[in-house]
N, C-alpha and C. Protein backbone atom coordinates (compact mmCIF):
# COMPACT_ATOMS: atom_id res chain seq x y z
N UNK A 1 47.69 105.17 161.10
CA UNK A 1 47.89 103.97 160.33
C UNK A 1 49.07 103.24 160.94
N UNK A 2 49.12 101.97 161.30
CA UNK A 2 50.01 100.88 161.59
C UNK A 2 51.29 100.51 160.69
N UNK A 3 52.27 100.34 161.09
CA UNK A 3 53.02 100.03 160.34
C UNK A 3 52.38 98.43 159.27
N UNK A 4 51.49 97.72 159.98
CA UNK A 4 51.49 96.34 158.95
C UNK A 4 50.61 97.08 157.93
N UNK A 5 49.68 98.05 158.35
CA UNK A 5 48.58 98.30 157.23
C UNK A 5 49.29 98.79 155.87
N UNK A 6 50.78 99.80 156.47
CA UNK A 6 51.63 100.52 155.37
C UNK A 6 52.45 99.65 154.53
N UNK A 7 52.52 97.73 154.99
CA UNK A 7 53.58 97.54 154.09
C UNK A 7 52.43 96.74 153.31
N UNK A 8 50.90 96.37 153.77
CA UNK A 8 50.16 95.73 153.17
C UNK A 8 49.71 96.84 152.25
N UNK A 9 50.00 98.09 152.14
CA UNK A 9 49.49 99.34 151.16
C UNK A 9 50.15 98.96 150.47
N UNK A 10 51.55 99.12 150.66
CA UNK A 10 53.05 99.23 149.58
C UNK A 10 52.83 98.21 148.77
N UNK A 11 52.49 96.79 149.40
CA UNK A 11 52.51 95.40 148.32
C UNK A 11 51.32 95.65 147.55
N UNK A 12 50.23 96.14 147.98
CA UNK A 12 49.32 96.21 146.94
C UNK A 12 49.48 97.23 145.99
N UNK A 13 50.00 98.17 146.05
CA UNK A 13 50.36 99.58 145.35
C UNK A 13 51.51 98.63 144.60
N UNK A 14 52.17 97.92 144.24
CA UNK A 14 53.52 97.28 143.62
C UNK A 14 52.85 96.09 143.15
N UNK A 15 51.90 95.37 143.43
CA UNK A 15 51.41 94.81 142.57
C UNK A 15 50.24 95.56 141.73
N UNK A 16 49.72 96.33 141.65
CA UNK A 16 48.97 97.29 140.62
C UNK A 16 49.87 97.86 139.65
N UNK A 17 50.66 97.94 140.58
CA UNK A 17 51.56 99.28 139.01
C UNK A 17 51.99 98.61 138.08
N UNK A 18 51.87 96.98 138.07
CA UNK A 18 52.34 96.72 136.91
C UNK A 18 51.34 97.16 135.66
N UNK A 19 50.35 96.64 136.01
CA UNK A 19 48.97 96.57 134.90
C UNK A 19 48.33 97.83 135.73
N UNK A 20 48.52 99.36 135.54
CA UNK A 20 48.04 100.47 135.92
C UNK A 20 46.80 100.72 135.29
N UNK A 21 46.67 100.06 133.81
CA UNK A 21 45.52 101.07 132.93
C UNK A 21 44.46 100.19 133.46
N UNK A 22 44.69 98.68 133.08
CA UNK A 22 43.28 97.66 133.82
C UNK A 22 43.27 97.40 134.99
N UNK A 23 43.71 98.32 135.94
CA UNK A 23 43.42 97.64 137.24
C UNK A 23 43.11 98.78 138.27
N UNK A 24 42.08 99.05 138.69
CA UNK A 24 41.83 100.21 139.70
C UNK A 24 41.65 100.02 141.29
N UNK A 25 42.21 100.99 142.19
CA UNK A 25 42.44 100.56 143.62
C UNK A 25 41.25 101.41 144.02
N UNK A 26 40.56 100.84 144.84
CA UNK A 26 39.72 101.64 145.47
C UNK A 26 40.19 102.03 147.17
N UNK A 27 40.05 103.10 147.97
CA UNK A 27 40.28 103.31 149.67
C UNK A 27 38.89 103.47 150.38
N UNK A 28 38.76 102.81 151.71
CA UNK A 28 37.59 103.63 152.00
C UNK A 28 37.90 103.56 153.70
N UNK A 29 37.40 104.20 154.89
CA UNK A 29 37.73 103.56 155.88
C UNK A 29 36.63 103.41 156.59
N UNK A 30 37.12 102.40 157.74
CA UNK A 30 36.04 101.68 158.28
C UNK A 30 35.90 102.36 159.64
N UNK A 31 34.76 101.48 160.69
CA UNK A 31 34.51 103.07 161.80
C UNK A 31 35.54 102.61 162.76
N UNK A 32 36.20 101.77 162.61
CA UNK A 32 37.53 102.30 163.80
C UNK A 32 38.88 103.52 162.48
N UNK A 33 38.49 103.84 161.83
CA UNK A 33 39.31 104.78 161.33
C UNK A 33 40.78 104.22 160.96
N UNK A 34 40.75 102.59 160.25
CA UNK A 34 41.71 102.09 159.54
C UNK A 34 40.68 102.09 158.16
N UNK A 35 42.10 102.95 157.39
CA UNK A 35 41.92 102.86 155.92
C UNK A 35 42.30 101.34 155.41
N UNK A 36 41.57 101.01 153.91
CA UNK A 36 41.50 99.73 153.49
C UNK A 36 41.56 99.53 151.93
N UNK A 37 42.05 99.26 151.11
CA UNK A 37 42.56 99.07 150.17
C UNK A 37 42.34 97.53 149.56
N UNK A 38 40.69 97.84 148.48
CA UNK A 38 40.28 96.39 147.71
C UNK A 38 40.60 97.02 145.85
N UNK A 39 40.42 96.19 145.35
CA UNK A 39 40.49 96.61 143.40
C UNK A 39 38.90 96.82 143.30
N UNK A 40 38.24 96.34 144.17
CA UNK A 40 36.44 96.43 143.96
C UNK A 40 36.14 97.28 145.00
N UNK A 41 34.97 98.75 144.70
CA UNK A 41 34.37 98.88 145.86
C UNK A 41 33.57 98.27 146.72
N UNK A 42 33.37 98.30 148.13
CA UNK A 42 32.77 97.37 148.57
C UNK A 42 31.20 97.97 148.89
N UNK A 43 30.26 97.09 148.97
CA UNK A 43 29.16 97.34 149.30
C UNK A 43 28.89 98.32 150.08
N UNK A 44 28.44 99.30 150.20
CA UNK A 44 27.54 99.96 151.60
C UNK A 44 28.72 100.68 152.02
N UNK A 45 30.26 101.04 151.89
CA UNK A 45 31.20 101.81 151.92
C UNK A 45 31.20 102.61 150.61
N UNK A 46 31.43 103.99 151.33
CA UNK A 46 31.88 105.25 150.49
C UNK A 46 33.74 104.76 149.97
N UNK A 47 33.72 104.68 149.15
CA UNK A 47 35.08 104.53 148.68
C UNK A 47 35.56 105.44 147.44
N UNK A 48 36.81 105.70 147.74
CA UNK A 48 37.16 106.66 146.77
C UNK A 48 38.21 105.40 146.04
N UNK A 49 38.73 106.32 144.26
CA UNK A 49 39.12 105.99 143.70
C UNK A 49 40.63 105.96 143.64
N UNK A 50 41.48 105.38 144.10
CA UNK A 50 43.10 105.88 144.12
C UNK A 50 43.70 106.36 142.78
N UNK A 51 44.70 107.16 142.96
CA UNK A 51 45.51 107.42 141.86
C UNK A 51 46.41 107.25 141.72
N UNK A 52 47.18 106.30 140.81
CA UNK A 52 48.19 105.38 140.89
C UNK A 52 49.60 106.23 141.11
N UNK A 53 49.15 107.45 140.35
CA UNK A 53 50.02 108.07 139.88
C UNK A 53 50.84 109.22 141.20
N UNK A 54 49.94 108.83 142.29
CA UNK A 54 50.35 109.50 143.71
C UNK A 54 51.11 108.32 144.49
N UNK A 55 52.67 108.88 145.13
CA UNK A 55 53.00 107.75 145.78
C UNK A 55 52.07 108.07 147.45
N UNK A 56 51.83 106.82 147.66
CA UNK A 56 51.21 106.45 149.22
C UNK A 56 51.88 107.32 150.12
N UNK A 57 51.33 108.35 151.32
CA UNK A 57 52.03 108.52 152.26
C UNK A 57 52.32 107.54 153.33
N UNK A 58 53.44 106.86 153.61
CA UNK A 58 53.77 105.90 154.39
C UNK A 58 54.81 106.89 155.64
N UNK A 59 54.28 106.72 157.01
CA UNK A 59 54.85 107.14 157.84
C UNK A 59 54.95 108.78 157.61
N UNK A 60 55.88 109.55 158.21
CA UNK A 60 56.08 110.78 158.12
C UNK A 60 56.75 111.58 156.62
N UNK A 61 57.09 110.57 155.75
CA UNK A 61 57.64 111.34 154.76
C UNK A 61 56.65 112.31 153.73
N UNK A 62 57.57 112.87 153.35
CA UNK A 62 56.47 114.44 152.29
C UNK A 62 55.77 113.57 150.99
N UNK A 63 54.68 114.11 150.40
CA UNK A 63 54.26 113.42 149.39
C UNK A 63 54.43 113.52 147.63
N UNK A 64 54.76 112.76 147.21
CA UNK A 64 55.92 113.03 145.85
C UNK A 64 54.50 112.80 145.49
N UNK A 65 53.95 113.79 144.21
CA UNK A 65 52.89 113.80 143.55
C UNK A 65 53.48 113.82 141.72
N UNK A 66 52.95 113.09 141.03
CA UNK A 66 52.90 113.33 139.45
C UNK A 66 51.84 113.62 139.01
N UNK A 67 52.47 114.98 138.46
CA UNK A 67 50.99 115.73 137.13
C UNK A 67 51.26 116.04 135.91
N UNK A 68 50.53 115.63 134.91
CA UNK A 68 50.59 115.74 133.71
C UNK A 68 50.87 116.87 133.19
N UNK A 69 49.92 117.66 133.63
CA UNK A 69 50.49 119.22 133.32
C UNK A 69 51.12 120.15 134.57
N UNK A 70 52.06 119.46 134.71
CA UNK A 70 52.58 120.76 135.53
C UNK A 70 53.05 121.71 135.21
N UNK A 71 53.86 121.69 134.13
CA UNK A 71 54.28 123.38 133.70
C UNK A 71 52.87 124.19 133.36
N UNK A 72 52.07 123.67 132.63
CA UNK A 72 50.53 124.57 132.85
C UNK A 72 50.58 125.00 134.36
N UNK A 73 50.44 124.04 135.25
CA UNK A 73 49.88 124.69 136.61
C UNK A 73 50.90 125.69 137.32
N UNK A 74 51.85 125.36 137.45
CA UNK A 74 52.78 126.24 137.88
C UNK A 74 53.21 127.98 136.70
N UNK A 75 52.94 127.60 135.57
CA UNK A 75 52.68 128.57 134.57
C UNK A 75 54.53 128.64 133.63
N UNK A 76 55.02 127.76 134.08
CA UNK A 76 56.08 127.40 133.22
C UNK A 76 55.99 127.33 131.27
N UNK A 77 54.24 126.80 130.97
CA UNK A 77 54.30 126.92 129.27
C UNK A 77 54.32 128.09 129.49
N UNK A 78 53.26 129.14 130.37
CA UNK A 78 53.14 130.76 129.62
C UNK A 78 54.68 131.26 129.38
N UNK A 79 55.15 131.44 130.62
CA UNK A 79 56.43 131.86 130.35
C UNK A 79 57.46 131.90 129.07
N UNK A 80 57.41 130.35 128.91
CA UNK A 80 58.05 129.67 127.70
C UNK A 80 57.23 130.49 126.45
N UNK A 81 55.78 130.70 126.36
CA UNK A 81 55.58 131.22 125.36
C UNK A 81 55.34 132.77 125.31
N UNK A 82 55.88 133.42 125.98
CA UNK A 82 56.19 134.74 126.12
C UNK A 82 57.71 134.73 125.56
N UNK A 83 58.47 134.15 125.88
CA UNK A 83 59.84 134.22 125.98
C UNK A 83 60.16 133.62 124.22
N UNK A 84 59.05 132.96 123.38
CA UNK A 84 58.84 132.52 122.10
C UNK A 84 58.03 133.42 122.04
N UNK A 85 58.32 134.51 121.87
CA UNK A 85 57.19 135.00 120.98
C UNK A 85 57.91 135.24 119.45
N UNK A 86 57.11 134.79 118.61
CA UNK A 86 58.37 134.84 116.95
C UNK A 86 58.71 136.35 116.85
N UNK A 87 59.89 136.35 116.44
CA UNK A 87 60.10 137.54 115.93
C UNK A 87 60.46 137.64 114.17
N UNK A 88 60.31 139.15 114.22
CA UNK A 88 60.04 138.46 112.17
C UNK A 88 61.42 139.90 111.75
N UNK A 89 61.79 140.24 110.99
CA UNK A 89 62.37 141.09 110.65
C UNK A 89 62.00 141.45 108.85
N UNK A 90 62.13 142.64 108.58
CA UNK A 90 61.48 142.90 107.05
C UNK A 90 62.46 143.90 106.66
N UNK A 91 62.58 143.72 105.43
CA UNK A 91 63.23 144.74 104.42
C UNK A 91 62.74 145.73 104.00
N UNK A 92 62.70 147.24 104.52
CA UNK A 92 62.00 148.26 104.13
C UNK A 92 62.59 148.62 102.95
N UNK A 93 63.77 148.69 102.94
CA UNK A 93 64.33 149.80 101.85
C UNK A 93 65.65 148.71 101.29
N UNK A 94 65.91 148.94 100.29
CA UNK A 94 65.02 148.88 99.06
C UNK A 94 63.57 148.11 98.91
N UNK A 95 62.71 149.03 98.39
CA UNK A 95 61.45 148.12 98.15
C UNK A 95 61.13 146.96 97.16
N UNK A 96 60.59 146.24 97.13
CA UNK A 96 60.45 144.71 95.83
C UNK A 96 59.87 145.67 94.90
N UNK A 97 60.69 145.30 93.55
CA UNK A 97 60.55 145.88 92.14
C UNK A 97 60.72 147.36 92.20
N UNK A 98 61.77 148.04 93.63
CA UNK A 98 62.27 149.51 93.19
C UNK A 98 63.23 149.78 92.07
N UNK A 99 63.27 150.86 91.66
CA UNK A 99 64.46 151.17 90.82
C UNK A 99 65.79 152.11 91.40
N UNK A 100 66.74 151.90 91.99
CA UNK A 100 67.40 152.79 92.38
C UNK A 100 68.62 153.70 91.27
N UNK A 101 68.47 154.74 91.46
CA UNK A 101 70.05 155.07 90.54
C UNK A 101 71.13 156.08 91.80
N UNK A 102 71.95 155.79 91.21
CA UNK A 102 73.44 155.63 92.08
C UNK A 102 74.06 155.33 91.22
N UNK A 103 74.75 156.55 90.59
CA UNK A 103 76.49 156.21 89.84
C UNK A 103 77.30 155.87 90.89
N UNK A 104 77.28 155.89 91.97
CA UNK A 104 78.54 155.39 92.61
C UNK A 104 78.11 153.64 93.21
N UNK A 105 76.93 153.39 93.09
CA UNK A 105 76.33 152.31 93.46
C UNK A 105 76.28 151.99 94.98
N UNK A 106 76.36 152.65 95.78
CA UNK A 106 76.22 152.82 97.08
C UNK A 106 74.74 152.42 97.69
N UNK A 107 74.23 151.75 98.32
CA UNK A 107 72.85 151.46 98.40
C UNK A 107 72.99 151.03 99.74
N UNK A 108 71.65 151.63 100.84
CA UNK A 108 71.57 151.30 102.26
C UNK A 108 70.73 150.49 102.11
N UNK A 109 70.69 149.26 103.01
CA UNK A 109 69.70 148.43 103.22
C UNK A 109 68.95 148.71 104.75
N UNK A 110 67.73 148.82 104.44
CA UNK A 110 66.51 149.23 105.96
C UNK A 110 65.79 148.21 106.57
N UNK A 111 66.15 147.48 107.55
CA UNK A 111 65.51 147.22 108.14
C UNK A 111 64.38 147.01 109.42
N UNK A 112 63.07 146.40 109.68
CA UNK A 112 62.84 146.54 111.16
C UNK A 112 62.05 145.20 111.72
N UNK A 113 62.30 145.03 112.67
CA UNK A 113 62.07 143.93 113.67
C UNK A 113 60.81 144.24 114.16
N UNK A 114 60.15 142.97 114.44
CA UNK A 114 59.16 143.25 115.40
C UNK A 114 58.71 141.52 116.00
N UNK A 115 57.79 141.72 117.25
CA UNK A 115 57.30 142.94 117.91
C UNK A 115 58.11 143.91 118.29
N UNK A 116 59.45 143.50 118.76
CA UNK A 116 60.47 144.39 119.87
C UNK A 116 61.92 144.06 119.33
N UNK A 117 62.73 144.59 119.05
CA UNK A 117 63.89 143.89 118.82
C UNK A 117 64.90 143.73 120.18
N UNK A 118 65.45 142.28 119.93
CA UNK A 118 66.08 141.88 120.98
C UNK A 118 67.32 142.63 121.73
N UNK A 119 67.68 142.60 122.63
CA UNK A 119 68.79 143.26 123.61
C UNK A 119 70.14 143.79 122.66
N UNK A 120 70.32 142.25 122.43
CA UNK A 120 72.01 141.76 121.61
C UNK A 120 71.36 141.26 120.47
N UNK A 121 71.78 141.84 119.31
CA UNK A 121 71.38 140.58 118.08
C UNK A 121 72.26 141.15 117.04
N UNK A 122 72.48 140.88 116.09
CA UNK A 122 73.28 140.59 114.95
C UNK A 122 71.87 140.48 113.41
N UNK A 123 72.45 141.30 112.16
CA UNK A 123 72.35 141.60 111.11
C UNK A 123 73.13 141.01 110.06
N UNK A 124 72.71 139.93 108.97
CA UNK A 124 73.06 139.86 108.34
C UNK A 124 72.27 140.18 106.85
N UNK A 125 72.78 140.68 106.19
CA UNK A 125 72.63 140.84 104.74
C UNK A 125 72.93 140.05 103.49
N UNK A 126 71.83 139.35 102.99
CA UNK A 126 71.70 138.07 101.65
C UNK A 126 71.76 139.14 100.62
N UNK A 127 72.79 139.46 99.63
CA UNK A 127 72.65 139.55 98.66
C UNK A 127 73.05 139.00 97.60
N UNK A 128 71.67 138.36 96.54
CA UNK A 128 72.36 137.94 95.57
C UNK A 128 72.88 136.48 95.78
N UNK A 129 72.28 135.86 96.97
CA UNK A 129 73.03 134.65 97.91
C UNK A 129 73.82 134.56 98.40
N UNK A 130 74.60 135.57 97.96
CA UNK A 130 76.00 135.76 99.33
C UNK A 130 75.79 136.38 100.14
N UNK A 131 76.42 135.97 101.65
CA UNK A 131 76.59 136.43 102.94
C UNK A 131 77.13 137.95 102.55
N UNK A 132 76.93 138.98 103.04
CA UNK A 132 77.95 140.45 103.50
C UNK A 132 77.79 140.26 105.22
N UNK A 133 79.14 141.19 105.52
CA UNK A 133 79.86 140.96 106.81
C UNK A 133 78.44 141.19 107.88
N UNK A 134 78.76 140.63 108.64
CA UNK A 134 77.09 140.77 109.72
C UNK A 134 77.65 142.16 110.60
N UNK A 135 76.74 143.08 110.66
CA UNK A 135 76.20 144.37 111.37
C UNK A 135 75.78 144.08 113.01
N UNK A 136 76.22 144.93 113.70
CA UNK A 136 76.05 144.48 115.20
C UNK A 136 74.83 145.66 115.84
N UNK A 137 73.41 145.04 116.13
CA UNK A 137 72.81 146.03 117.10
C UNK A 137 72.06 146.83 116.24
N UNK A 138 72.09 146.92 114.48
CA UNK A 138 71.91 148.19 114.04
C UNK A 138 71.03 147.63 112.57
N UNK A 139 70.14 148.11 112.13
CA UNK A 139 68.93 147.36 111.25
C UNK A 139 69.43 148.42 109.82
N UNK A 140 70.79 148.97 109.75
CA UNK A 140 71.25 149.32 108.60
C UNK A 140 72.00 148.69 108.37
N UNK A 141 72.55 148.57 106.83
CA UNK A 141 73.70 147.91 106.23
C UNK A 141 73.95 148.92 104.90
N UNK A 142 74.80 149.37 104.66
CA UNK A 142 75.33 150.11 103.23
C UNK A 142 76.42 148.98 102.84
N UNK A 143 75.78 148.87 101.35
CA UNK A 143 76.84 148.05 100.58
C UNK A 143 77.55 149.57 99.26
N UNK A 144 78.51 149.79 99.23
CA UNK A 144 79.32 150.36 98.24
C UNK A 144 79.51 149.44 97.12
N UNK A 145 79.84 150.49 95.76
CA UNK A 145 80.31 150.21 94.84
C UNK A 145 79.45 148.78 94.08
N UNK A 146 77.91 149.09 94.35
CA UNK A 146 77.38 147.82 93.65
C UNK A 146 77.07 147.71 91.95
N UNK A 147 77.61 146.80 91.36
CA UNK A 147 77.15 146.68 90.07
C UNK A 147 75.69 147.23 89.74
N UNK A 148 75.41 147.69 88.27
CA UNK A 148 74.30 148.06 88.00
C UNK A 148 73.44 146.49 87.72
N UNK A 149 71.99 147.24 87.68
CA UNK A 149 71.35 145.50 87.30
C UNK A 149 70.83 145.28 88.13
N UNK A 150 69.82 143.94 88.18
CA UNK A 150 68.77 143.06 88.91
C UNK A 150 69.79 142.58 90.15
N UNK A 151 69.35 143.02 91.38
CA UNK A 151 70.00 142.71 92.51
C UNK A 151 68.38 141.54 93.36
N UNK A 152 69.25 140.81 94.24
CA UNK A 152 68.25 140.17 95.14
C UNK A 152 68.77 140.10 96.36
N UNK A 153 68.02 140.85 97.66
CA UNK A 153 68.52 140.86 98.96
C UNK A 153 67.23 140.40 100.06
N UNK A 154 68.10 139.84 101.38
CA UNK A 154 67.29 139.34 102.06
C UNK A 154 67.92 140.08 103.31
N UNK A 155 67.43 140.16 104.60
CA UNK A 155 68.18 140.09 105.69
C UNK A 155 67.18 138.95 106.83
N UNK A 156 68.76 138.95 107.50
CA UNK A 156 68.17 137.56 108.06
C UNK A 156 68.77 138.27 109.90
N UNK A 157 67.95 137.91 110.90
CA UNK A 157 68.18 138.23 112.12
C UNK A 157 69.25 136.83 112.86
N UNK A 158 70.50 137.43 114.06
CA UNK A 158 70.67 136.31 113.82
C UNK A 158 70.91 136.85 115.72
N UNK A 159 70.92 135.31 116.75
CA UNK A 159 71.44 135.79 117.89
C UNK A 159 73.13 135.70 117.90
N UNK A 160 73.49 136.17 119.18
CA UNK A 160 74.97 136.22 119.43
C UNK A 160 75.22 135.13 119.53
N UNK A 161 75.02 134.08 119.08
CA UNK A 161 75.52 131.86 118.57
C UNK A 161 75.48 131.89 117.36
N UNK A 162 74.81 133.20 116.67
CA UNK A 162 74.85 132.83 115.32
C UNK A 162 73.41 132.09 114.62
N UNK A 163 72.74 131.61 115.70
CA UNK A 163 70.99 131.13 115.64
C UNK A 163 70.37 132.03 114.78
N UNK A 164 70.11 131.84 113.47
CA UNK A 164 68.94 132.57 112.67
C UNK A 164 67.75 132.52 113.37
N UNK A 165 67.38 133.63 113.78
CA UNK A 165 66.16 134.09 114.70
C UNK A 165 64.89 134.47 113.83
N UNK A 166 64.93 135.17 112.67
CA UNK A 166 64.17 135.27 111.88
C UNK A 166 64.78 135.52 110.67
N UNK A 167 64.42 135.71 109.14
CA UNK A 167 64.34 135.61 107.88
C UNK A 167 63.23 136.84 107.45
N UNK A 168 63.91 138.16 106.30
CA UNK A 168 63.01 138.46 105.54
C UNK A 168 62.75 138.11 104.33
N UNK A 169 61.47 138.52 103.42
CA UNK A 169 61.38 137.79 102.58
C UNK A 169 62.55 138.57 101.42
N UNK A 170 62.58 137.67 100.32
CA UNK A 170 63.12 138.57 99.55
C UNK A 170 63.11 139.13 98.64
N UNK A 171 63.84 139.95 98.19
CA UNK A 171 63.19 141.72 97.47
C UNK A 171 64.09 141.88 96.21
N UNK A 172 63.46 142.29 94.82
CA UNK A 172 64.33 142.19 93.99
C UNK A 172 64.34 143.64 93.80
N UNK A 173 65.24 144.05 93.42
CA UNK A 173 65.64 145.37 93.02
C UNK A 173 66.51 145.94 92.17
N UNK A 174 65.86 146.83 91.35
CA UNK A 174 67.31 147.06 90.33
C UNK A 174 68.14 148.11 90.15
N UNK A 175 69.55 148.29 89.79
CA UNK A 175 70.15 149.80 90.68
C UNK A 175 70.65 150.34 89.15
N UNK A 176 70.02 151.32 88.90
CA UNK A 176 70.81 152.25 87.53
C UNK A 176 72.17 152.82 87.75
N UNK A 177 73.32 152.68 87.26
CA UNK A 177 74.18 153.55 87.13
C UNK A 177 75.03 154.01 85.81
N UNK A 178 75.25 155.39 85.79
CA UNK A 178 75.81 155.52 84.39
C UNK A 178 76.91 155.16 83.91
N UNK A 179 76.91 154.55 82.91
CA UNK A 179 78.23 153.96 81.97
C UNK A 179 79.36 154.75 82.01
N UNK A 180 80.89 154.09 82.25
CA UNK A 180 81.53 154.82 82.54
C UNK A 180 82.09 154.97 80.31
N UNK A 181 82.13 154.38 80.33
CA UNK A 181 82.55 154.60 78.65
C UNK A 181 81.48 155.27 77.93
N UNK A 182 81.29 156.27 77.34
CA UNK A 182 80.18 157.09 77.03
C UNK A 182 79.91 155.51 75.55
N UNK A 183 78.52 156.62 74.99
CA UNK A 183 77.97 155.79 74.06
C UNK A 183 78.79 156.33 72.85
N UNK A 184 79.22 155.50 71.61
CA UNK A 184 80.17 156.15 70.39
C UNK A 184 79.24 156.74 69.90
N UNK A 185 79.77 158.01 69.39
CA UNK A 185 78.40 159.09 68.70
C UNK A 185 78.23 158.22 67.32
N UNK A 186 76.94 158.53 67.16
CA UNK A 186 76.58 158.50 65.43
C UNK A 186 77.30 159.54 64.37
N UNK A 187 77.72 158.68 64.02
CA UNK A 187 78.15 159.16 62.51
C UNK A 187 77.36 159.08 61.33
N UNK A 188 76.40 159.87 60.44
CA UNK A 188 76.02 159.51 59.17
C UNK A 188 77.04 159.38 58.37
N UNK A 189 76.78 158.05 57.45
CA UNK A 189 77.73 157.63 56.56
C UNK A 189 76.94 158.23 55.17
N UNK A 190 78.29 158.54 54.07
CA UNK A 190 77.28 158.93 53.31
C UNK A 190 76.74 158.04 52.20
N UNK A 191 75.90 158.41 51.12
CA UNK A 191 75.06 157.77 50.88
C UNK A 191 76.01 157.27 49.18
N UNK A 192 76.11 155.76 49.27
CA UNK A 192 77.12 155.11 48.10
C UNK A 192 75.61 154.69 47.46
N UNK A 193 75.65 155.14 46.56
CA UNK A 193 74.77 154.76 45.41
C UNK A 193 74.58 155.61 43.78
């Protein structure tokens, strides 16, 4: 190709791109083997359809191509969705609507991750809506000295930024412990009549 044919490509390729969607370039070449560039195919020539979206090779330079899906082709989404795969975390222990008893009110919380649990991650424990101190690496938590009564706990997965990674659901549970003031005995009173 000639240098005049490449700057008569370029002007026609720069006047198309304005109006890209209504306007189509057709190529075809002729038998001395100069390519030719009309918006109409021409009669009795094989012509192909250009794609706007390819810049022209002009002279020796490499060819800059745009594709819609390139992370598909190169496999950049899979990756991305391997690397998302959700992770969920659940509250084994205590179970929803257990009863625990514990006079000292000591209660472990169980959890487990899945599919896999991550490298580095962080544990926190919702009880009751308050935060307890976050757990490093380890899907236990013991809370001491808990009041008796209707408790509500969640645990929530979190990364090393602090990113809530996942959420379990949450679990009500209620913990018996014995009264430290005994019950006042019965007394029969006697009978005034």
């Amino acid at each position: 190709m000639n240098n005049k044919h490449g700057i008569g490509i370029l002007t026609l390729m720069l006047l198309t791109s304005f109006d890209v969607d209504a306007t189509r370039v057709y190529s075809w070449v002729d038998g001395n083997g100069v390519t030719h560039f009309t918006d109409a195919p021409p009669p009795g020539q094989k012509a192909k359809e250009v794609d706007l979206r390819v810049a022209p090779l002009i002279g020796s330079s490499p060819r800059s191509v745009q594709v819609e899906n390139f992370n598909s082709l190169t496999g950049v989404d899979t990756k991305k969705e391997k690397e998302a795969v959700k992770l969920a975390i659940e509250l084994l222990s205590p179970e929803q609507g257990s009863t625990l008893r514990d006079n000292t009110g000591n209660v472990v919380f169980q959890g487990q991750i899945s599919p896999k649990a991550p490298a580095q991650y962080d544990v926190r424990l919702l009880l009751n809506g308050k935060a307890a101190p976050v757990v490093k690496n380890s899907l236990a938590v013991r809370v001491e000295n808990l009041d008796r009564g209707a408790h509500q706990a969640q645990l929530e997965l979190l990364a090393k930024d602090g990113t809530i990674l996942a959420e379990s659901k949450v679990v009500t549970f209620y913990l018996h412990r014995a009264s430290l003031n005994p019950a006042p005995k019965v007394t029969p009173r006697p009978n005034r009549g």
